[in-house]
Protein backbone atom coordinates (compact mmCIF):
# COMPACT_ATOMS: atom_id res chain seq x y z
CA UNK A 1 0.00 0.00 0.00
CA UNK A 2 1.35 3.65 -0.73
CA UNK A 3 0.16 6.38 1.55
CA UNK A 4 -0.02 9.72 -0.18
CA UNK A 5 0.20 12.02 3.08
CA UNK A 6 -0.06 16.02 3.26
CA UNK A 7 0.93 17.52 6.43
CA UNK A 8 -0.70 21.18 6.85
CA UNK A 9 -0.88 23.88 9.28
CA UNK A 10 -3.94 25.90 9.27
CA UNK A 11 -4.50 29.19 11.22
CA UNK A 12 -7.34 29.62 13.60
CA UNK A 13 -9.22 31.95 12.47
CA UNK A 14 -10.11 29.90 9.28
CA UNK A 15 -9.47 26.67 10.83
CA UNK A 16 -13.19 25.53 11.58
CA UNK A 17 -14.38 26.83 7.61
CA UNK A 18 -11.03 24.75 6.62
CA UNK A 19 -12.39 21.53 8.25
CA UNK A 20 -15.67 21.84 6.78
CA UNK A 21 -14.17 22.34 3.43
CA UNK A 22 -11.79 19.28 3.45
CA UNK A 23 -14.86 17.05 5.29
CA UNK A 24 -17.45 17.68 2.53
CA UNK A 25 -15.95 19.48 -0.70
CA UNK A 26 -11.98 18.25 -0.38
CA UNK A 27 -11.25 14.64 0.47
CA UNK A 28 -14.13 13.50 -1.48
CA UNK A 29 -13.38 14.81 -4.60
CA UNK A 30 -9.76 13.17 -4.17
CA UNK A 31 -11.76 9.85 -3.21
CA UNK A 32 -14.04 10.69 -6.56
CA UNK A 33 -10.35 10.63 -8.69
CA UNK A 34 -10.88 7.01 -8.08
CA UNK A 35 -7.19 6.29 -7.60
CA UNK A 36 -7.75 6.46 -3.40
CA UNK A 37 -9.66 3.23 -1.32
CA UNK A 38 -9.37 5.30 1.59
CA UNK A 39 -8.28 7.63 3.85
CA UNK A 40 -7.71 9.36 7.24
CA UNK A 41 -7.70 12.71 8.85
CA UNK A 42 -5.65 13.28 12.12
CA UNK A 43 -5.11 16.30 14.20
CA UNK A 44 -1.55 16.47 15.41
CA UNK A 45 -1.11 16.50 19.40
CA UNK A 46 1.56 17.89 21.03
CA UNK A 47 2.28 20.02 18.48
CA UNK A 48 2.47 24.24 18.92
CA UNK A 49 -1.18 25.45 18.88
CA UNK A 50 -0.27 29.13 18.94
CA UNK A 51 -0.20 30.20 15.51
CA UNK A 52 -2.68 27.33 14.12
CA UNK A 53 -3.71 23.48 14.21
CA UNK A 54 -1.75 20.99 12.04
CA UNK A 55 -3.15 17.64 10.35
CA UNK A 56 -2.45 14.92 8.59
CA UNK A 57 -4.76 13.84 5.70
CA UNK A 58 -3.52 10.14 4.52
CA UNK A 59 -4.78 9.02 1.50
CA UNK A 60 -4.63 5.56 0.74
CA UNK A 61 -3.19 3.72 -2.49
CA UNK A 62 -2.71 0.85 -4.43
CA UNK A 63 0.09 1.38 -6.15
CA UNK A 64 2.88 3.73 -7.65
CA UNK A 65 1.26 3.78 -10.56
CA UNK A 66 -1.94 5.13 -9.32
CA UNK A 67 -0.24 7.85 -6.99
CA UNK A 68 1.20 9.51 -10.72
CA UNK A 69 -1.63 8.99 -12.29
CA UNK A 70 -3.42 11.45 -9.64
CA UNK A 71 -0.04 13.57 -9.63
CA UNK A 72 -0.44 14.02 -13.39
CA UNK A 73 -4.21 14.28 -13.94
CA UNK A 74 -5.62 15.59 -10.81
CA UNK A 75 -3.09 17.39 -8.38
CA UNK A 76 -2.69 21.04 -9.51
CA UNK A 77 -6.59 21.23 -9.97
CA UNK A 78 -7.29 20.02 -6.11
CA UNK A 79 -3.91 22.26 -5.18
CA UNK A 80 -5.09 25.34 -6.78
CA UNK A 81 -9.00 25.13 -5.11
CA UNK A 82 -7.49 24.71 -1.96
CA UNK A 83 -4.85 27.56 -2.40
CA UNK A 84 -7.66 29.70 -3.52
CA UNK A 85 -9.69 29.43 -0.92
CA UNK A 86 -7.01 29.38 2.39
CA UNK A 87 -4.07 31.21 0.60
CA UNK A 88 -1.90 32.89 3.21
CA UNK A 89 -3.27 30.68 5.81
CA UNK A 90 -1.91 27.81 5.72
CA UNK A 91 1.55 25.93 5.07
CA UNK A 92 1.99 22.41 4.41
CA UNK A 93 3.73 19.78 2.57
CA UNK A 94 3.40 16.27 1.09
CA UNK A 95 4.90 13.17 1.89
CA UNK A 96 4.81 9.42 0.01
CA UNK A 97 5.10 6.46 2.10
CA UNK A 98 4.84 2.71 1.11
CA UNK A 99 4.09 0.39 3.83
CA UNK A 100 6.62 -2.40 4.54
């Protein structure tokens, strides 16, 4: 299994429309690419609150193969909604991991 994982920071006072967005416009329409079987969101702990929250949102793979196929076809589209909507609020970045 590959896990496609972004890592993002998101400040507060955007934080609860953020969370609404990913829960009912975002992660399904990467689960609608039908290249994902799954995923998870998780709230970091421990981690400095004071300028924002941070997550993880793990989507879940197949294979390689599918992971370029939704870097090629579907990424910047996703990216740039997202950007549009949160720009200067947020920082994050994007990690691959296969399972072992």
């Amino acid at each position: 299994m590959i896990v496609y994982n972004i890592t993002i920071k998101i400040e507060w006072d955007v934080h609860q429309k953020w969370l609404a967005f990913m829960r009912e416009k975002h992660i399904p329409d990467m689960l609608n690419t039908g290249l994902f079987h799954g995923h998870k969101l998780y709230r970091i702990m421990e981690e400095d609150e004071q300028d924002g929250v941070t997550y993880s949102v793990q989507y879940h793979l197949q294979n390689i193969t599918d992971y370029f196929t939704y870097k090629n076809d579907f990424a910047k589209a996703l990216q740039e909604e997202h950007t549009a909507l949160f720009k200067d609020k947020f920082v994050a970045f994007r990690t691959l991991l296969r399972e072992v």
